[in-house]
PDB file of N, CA and C in Angstrom:
ATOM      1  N   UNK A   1       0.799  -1.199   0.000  1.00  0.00           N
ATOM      2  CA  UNK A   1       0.000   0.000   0.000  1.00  0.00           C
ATOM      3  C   UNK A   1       0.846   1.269   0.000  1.00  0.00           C
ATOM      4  N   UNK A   2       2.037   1.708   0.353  1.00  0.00           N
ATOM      5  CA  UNK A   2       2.876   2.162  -0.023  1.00  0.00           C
ATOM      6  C   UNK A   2       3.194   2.832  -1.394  1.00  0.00           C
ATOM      7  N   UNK A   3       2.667   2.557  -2.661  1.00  0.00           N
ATOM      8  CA  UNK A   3       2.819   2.562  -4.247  1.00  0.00           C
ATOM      9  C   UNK A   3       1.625   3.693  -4.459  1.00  0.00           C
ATOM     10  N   UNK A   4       1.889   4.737  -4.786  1.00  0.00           N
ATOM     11  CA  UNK A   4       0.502   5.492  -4.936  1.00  0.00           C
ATOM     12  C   UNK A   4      -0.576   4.992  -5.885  1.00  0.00           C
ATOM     13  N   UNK A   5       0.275   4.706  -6.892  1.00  0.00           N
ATOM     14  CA  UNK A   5      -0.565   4.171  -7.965  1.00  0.00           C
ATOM     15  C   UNK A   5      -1.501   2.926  -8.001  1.00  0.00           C
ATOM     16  N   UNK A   6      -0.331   1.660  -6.516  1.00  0.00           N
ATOM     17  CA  UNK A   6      -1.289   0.774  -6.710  1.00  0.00           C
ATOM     18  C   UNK A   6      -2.235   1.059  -5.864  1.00  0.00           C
ATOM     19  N   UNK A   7      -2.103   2.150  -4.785  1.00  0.00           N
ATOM     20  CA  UNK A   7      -3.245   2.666  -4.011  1.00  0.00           C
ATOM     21  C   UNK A   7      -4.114   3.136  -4.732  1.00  0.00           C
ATOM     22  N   UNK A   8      -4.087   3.791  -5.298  1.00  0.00           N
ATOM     23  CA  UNK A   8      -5.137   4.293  -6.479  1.00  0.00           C
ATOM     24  C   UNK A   8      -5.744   3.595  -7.304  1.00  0.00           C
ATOM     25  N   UNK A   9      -5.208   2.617  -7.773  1.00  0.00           N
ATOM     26  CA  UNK A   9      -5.902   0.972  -8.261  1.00  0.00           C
ATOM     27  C   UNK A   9      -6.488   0.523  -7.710  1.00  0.00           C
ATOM     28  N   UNK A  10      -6.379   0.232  -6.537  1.00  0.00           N
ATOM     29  CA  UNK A  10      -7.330  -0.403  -5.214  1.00  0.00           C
ATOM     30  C   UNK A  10      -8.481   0.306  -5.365  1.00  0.00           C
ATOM     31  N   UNK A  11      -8.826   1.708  -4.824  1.00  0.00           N
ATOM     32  CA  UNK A  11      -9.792   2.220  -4.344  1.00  0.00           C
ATOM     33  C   UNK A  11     -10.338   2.595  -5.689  1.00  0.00           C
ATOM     34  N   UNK A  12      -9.894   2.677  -6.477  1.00  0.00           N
ATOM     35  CA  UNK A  12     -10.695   3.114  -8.128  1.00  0.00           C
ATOM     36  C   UNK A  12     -11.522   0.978  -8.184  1.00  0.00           C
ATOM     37  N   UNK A  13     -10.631   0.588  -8.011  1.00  0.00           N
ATOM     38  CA  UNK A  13     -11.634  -1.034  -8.101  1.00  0.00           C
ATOM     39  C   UNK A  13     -12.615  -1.168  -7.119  1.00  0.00           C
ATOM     40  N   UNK A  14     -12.113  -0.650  -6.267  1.00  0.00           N
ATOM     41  CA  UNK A  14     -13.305  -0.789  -4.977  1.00  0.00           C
ATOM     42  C   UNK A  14     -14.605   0.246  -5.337  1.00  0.00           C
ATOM     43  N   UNK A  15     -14.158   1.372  -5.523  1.00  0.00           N
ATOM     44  CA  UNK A  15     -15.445   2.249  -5.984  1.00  0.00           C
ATOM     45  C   UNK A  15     -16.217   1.683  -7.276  1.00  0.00           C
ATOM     46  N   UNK A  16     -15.483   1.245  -8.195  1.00  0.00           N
ATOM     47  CA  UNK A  16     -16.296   0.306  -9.039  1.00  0.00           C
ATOM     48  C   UNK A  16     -17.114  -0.969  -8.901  1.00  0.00           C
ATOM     49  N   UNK A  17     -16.798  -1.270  -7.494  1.00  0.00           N
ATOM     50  CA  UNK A  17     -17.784  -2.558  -7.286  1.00  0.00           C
ATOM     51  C   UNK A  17     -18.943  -1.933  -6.961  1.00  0.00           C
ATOM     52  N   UNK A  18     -18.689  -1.483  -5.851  1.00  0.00           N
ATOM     53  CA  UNK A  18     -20.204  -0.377  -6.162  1.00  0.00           C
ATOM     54  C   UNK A  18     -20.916   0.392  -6.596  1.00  0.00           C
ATOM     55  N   UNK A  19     -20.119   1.255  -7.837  1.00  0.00           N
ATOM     56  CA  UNK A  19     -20.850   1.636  -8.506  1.00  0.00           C
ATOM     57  C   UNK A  19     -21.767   0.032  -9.185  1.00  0.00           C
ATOM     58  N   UNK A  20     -21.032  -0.667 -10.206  1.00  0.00           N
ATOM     59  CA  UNK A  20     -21.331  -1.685 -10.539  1.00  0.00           C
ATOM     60  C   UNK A  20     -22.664  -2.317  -9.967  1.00  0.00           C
ATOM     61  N   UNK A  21     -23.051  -2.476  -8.875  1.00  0.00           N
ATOM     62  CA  UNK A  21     -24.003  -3.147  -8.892  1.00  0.00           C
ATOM     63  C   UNK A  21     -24.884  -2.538  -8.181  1.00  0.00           C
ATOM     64  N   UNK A  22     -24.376  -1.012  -7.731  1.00  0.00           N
ATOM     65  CA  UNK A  22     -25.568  -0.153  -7.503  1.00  0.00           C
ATOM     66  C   UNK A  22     -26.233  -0.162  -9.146  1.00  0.00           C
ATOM     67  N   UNK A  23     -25.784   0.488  -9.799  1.00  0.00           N
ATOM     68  CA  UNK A  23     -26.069   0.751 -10.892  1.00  0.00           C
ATOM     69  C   UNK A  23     -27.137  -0.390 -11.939  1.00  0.00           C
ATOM     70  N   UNK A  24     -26.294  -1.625 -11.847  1.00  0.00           N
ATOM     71  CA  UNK A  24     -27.175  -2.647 -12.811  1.00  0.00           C
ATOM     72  C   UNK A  24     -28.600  -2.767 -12.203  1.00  0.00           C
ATOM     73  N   UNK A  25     -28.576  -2.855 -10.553  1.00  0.00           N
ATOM     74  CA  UNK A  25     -29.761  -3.241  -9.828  1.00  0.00           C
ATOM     75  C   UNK A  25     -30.706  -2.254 -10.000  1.00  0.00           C
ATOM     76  N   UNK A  26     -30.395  -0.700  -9.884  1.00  0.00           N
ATOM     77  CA  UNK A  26     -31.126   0.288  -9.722  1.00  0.00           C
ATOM     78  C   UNK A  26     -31.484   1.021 -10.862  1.00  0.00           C
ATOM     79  N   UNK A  27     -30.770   0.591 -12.148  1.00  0.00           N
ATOM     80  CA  UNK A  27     -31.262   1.350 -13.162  1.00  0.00           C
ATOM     81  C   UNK A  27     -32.006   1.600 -14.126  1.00  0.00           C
ATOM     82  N   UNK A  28     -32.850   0.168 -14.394  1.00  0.00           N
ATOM     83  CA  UNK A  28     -34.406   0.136 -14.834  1.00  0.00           C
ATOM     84  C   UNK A  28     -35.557   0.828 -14.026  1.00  0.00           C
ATOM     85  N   UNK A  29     -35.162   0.592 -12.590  1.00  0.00           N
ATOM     86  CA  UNK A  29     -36.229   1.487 -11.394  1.00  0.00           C
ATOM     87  C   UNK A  29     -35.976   2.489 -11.870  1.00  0.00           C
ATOM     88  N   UNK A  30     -35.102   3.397 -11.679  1.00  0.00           N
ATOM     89  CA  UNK A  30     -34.779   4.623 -11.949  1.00  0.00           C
ATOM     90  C   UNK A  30     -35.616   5.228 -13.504  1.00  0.00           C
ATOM     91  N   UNK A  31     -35.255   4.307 -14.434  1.00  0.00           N
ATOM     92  CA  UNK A  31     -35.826   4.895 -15.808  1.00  0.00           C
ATOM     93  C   UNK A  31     -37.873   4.992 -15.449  1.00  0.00           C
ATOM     94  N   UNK A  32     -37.871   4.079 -14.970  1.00  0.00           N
ATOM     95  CA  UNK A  32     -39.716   4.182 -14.641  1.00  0.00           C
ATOM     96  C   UNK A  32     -39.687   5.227 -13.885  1.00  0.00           C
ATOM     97  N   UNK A  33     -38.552   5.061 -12.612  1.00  0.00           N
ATOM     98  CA  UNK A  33     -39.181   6.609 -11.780  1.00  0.00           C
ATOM     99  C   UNK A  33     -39.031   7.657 -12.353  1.00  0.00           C
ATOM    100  N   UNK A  34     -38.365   7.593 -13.595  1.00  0.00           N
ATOM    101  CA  UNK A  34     -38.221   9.128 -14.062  1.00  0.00           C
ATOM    102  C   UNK A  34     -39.651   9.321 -15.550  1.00  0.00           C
ATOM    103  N   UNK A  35     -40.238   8.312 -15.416  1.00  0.00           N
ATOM    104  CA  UNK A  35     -41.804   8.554 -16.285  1.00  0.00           C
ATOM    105  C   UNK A  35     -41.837   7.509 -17.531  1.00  0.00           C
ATOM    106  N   UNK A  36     -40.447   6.988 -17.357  1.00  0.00           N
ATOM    107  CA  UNK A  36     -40.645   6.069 -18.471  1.00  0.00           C
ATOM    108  C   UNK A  36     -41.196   4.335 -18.781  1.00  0.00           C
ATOM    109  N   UNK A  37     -41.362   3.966 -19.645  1.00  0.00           N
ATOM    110  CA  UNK A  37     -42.575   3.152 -19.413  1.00  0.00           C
ATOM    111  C   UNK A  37     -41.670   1.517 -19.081  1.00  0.00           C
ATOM    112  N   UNK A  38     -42.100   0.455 -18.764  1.00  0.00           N
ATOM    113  CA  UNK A  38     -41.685  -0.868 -18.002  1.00  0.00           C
ATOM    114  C   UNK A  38     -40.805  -1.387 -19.401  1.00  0.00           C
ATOM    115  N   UNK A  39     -41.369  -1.079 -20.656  1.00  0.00           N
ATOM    116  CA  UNK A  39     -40.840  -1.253 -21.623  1.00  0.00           C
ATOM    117  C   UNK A  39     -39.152  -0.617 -21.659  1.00  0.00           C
ATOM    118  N   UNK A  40     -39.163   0.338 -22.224  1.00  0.00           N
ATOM    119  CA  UNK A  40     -38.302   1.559 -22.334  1.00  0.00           C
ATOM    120  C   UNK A  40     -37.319   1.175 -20.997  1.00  0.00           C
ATOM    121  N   UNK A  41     -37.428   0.714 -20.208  1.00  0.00           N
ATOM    122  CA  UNK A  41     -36.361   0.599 -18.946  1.00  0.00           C
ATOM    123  C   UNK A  41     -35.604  -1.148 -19.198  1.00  0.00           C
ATOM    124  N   UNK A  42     -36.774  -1.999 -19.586  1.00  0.00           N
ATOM    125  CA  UNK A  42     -36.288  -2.995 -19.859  1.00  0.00           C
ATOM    126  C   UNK A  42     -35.110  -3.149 -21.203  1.00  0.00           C
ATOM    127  N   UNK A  43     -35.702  -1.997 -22.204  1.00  0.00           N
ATOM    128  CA  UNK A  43     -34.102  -1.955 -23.322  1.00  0.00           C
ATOM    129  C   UNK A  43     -33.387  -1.507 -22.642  1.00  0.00           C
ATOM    130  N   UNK A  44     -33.430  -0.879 -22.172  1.00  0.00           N
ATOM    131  CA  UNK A  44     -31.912   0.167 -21.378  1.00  0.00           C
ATOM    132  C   UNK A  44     -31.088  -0.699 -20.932  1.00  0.00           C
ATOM    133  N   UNK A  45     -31.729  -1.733 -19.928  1.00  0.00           N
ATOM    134  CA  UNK A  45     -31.074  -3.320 -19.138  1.00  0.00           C
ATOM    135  C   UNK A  45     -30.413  -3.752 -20.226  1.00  0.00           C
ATOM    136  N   UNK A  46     -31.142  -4.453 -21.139  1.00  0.00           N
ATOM    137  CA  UNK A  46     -30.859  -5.348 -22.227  1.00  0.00           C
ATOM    138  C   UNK A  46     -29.727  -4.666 -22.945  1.00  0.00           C
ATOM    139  N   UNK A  47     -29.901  -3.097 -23.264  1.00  0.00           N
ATOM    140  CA  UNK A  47     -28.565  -2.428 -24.233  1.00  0.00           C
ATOM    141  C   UNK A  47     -27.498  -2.656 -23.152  1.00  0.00           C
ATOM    142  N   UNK A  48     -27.439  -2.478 -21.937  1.00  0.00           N
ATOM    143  CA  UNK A  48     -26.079  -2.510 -21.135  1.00  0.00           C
ATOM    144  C   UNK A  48     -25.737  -3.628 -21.429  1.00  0.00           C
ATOM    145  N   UNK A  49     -26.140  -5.173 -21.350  1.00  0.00           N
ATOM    146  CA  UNK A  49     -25.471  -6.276 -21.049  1.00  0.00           C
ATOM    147  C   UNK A  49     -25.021  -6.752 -22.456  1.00  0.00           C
ATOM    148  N   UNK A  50     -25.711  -6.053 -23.559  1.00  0.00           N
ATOM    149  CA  UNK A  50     -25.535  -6.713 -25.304  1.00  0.00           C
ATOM    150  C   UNK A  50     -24.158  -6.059 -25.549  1.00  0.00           C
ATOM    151  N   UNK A  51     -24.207  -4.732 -25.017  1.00  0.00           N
ATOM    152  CA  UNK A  51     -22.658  -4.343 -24.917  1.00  0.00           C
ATOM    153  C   UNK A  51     -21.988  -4.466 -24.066  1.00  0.00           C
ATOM    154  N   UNK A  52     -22.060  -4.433 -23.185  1.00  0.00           N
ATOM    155  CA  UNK A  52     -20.984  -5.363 -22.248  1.00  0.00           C
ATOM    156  C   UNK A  52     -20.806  -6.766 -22.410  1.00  0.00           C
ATOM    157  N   UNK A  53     -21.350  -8.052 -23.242  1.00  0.00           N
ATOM    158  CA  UNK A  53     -20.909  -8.735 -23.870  1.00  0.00           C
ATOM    159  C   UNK A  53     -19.893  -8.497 -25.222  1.00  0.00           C
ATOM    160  N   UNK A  54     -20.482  -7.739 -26.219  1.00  0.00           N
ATOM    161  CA  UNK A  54     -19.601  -7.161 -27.037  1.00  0.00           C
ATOM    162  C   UNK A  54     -18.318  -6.591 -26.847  1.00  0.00           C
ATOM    163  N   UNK A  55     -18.090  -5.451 -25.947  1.00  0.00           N
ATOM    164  CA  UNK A  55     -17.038  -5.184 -25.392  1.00  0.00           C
ATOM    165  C   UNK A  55     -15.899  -5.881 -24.485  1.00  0.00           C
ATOM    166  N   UNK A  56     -16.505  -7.424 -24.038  1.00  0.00           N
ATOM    167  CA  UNK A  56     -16.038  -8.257 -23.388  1.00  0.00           C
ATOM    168  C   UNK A  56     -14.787  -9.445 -24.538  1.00  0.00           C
ATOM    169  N   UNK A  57     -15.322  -9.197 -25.584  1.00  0.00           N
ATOM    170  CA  UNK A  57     -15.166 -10.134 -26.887  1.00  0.00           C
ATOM    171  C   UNK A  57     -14.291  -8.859 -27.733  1.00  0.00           C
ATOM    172  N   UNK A  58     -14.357  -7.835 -27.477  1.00  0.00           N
ATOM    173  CA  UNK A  58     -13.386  -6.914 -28.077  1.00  0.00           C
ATOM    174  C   UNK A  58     -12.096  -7.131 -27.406  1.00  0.00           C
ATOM    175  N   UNK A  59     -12.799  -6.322 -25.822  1.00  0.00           N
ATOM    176  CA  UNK A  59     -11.304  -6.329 -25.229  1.00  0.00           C
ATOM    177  C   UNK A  59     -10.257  -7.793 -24.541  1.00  0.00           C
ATOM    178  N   UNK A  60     -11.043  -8.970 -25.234  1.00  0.00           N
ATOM    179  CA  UNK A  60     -10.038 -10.200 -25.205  1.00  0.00           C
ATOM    180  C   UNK A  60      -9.438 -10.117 -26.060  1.00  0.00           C
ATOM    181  N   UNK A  61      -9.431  -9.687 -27.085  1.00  0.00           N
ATOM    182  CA  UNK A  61      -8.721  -9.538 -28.684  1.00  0.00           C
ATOM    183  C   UNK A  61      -7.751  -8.630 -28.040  1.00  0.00           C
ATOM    184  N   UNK A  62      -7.875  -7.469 -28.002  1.00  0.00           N
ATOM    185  CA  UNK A  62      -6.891  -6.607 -27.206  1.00  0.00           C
ATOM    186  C   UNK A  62      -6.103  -6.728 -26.467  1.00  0.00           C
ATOM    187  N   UNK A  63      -6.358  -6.910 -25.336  1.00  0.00           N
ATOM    188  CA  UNK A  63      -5.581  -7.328 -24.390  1.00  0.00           C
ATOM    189  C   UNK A  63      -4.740  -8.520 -24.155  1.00  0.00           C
ATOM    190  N   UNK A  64      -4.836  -8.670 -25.353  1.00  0.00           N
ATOM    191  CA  UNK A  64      -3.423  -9.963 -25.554  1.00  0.00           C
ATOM    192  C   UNK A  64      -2.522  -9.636 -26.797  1.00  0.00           C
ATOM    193  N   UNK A  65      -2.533  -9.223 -26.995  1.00  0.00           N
ATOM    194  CA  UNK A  65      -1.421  -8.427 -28.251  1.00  0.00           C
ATOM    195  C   UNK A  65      -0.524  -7.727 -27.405  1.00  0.00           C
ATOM    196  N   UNK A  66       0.643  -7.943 -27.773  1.00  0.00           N
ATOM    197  CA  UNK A  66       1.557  -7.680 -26.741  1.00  0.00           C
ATOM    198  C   UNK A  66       1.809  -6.202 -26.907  1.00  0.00           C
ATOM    199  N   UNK A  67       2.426  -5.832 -25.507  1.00  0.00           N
ATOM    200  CA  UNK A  67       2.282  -4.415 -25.286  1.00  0.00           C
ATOM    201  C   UNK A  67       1.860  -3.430 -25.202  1.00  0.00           C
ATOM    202  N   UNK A  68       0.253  -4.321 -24.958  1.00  0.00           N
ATOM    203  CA  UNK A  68      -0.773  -2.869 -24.591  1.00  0.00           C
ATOM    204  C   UNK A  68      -0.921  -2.725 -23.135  1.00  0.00           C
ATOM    205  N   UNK A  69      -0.972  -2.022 -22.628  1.00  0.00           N
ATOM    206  CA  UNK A  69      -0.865  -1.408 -21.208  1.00  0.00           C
ATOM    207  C   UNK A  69      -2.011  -1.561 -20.584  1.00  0.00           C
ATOM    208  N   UNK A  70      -1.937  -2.210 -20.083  1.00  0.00           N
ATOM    209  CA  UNK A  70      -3.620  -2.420 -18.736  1.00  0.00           C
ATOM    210  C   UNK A  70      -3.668  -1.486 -17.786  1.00  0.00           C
ATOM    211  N   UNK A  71      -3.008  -1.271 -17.283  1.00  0.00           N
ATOM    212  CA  UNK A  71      -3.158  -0.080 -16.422  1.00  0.00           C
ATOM    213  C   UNK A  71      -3.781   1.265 -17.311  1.00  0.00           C
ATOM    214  N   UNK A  72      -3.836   1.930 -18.420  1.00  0.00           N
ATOM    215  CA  UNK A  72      -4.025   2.916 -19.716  1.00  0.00           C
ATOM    216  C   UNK A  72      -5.404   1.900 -19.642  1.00  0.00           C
ATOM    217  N   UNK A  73      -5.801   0.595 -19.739  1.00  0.00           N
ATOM    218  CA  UNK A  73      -7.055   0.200 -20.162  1.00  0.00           C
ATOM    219  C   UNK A  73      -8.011   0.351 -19.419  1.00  0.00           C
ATOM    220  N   UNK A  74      -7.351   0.071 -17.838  1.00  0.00           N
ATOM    221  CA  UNK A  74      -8.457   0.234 -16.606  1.00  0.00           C
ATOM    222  C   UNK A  74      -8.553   1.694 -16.741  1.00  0.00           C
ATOM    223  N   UNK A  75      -7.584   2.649 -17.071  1.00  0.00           N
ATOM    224  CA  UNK A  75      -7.989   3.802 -16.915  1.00  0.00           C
ATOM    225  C   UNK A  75      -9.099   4.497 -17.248  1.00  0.00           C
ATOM    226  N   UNK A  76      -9.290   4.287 -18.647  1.00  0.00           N
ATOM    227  CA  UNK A  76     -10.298   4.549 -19.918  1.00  0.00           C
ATOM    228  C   UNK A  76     -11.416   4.122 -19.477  1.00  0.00           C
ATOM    229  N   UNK A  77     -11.240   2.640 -19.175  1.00  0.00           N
ATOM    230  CA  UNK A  77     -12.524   2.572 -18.625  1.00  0.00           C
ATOM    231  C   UNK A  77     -13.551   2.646 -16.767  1.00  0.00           C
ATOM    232  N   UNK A  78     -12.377   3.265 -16.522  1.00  0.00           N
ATOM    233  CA  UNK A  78     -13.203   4.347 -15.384  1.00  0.00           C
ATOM    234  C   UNK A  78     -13.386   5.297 -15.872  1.00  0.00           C
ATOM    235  N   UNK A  79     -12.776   6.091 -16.669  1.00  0.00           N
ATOM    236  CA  UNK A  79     -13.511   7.486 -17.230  1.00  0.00           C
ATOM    237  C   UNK A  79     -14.713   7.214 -17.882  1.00  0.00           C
ATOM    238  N   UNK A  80     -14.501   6.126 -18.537  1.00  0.00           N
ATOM    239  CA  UNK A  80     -16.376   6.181 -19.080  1.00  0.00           C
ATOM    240  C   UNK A  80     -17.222   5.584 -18.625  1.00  0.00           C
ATOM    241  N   UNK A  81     -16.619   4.573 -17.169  1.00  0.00           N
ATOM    242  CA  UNK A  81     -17.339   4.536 -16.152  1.00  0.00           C
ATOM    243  C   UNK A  81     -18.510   5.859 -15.114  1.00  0.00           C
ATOM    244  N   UNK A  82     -17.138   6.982 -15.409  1.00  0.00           N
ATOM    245  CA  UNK A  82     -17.417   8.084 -15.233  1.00  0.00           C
ATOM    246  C   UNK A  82     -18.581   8.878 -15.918  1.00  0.00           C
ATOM    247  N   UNK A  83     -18.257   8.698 -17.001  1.00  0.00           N
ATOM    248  CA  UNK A  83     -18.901   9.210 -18.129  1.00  0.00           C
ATOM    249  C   UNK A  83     -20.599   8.880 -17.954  1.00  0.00           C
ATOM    250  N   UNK A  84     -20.430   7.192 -17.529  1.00  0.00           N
ATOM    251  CA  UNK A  84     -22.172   7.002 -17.053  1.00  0.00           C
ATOM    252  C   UNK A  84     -22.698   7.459 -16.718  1.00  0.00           C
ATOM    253  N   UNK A  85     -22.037   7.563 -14.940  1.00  0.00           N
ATOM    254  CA  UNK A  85     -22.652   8.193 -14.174  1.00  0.00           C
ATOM    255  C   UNK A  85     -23.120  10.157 -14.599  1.00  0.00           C
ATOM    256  N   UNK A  86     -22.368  10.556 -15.191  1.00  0.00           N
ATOM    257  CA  UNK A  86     -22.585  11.891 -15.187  1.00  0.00           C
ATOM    258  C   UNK A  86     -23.758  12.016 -16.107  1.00  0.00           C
ATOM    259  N   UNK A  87     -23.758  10.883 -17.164  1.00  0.00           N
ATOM    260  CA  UNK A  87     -24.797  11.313 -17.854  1.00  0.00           C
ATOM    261  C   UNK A  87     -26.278  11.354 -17.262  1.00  0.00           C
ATOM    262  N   UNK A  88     -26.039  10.481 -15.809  1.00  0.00           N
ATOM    263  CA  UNK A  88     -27.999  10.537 -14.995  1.00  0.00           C
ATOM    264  C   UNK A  88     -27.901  11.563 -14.810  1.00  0.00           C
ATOM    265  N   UNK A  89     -26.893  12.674 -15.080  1.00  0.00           N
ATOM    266  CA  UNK A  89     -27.636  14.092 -14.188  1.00  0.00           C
ATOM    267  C   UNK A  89     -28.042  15.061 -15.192  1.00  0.00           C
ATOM    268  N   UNK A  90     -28.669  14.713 -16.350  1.00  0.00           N
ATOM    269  CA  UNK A  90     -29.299  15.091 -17.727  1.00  0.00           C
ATOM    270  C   UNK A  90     -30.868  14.396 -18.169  1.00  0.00           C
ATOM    271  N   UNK A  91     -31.489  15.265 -18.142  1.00  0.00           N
ATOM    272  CA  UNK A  91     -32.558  15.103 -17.964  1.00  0.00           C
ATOM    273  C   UNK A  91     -32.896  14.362 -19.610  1.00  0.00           C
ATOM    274  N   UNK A  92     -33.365  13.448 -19.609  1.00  0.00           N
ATOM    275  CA  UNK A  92     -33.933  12.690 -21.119  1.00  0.00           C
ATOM    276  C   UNK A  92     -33.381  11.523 -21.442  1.00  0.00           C
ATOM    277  N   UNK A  93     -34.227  11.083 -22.101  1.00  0.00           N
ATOM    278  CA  UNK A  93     -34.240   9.280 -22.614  1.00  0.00           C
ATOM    279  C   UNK A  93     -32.894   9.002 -23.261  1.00  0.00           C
ATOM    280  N   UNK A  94     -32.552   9.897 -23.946  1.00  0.00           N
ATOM    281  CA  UNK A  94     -31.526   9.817 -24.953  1.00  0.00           C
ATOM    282  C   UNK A  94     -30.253   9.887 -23.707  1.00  0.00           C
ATOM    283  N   UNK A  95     -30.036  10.914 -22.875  1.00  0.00           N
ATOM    284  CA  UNK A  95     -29.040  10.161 -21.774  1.00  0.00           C
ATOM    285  C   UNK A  95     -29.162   9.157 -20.998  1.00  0.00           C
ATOM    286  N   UNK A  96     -30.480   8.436 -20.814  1.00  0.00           N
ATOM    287  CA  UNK A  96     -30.077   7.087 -20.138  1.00  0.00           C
ATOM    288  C   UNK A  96     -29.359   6.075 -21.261  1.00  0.00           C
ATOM    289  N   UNK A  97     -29.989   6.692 -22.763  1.00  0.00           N
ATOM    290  CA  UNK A  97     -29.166   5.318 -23.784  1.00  0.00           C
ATOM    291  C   UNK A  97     -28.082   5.789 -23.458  1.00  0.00           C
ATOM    292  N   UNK A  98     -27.251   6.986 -23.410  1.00  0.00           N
ATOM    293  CA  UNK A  98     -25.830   7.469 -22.987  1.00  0.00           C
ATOM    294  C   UNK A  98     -25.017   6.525 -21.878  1.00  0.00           C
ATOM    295  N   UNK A  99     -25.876   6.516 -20.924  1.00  0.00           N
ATOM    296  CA  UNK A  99     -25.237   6.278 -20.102  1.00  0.00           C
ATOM    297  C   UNK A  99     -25.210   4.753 -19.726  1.00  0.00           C
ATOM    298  N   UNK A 100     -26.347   3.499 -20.510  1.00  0.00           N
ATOM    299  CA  UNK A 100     -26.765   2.854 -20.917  1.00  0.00           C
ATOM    300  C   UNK A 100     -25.594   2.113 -21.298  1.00  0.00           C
ATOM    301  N   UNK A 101     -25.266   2.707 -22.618  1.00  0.00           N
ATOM    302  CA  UNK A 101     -23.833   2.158 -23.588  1.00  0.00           C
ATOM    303  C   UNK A 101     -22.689   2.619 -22.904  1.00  0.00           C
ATOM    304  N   UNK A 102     -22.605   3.492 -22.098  1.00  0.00           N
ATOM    305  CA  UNK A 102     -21.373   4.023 -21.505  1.00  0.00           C
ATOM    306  C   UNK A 102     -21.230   2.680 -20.305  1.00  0.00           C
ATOM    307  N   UNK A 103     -21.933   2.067 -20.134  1.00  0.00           N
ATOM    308  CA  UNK A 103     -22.084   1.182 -18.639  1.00  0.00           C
ATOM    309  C   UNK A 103     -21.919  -0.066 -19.020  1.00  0.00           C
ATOM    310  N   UNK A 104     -22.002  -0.236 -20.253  1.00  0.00           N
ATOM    311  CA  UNK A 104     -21.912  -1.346 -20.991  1.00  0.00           C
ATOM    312  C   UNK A 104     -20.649  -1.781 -21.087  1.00  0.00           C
ATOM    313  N   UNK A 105     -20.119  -0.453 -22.503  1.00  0.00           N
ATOM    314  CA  UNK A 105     -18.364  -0.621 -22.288  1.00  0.00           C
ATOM    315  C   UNK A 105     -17.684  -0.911 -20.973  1.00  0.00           C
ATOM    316  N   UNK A 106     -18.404   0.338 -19.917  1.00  0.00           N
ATOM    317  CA  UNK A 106     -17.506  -0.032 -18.573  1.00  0.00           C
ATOM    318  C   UNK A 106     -17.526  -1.492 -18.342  1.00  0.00           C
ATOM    319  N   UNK A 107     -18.625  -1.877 -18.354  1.00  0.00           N
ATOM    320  CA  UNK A 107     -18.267  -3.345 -17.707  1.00  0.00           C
ATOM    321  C   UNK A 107     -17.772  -4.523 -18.343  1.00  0.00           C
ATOM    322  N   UNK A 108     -18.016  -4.292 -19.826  1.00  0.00           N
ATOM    323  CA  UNK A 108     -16.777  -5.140 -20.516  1.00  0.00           C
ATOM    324  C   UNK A 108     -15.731  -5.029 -20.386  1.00  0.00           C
ATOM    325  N   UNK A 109     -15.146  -3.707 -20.251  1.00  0.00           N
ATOM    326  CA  UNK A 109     -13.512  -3.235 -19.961  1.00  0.00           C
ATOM    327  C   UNK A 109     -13.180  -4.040 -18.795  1.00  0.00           C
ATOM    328  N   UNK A 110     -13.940  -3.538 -17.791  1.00  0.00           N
ATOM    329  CA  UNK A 110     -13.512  -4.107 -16.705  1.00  0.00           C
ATOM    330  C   UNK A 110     -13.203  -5.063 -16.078  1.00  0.00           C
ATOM    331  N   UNK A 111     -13.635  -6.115 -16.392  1.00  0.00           N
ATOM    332  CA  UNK A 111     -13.556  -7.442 -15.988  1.00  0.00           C
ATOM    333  C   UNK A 111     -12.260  -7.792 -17.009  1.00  0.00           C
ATOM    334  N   UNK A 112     -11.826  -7.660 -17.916  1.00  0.00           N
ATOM    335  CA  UNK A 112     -10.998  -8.099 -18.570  1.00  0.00           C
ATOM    336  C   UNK A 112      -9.649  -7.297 -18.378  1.00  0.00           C
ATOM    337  N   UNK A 113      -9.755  -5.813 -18.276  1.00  0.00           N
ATOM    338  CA  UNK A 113      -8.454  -5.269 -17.918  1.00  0.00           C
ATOM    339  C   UNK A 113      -7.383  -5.828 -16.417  1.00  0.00           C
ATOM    340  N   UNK A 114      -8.421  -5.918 -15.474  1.00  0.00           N
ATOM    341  CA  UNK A 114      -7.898  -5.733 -14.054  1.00  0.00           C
ATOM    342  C   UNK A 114      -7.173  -7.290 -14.396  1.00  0.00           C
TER     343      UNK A 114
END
């Protein structure tokens, strides 16, 4: 614990577990509580996991070609981990698909970078 960086690895993984499954659990509720219909919340689910499969099947291709940097990969994908979250604080359908596909990538990245 000593290593700033791997300190900073730690707690960037740790804040991602919870974002992570705050997020998958709570974010169809959320699309109904915000007026949208049982339908419309259920794609939102379905777009996160079709791309986060996709992105899971990308970044195995990637991440084995030598000399790409995992540490640069986890990075990226906390920023657009990031990127999710910021998009709930925008009011409209079109930012939950934002943040939707942004949550998607994150979680393909993720499991495969770390």
């Amino acid at each position: 614990f000593k290593d700033k960086v791997f300190l900073v690895f730690c707690i960037g993984s740790m804040l991602q577990k919870f974002y992570t499954v705050a997020f998958v659990n709570h974010f169809p509720s959320y699309a109904v509580y915000l007026g949208y219909s049982l339908d419309s919340a259920t794609f939102l689910a379905s777009l996160v996991f079709s791309i986060n499969t996709a992105t899971k099947l990308l970044i195995s291709f990637v991440s084995n070609i030598k000399g790409v940097n995992h540490f640069a990969q986890f990075s990226v994908g906390t920023f657009i981990g990031t990127l999710s979250v910021l998009f709930l604080f925008i009011y409209g359908y079109t930012a939950l698909l934002l943040s939707a596909v942004a949550t998607g990538l994150h979680l393909g990245e993720r499991d495969k970078a770390q």
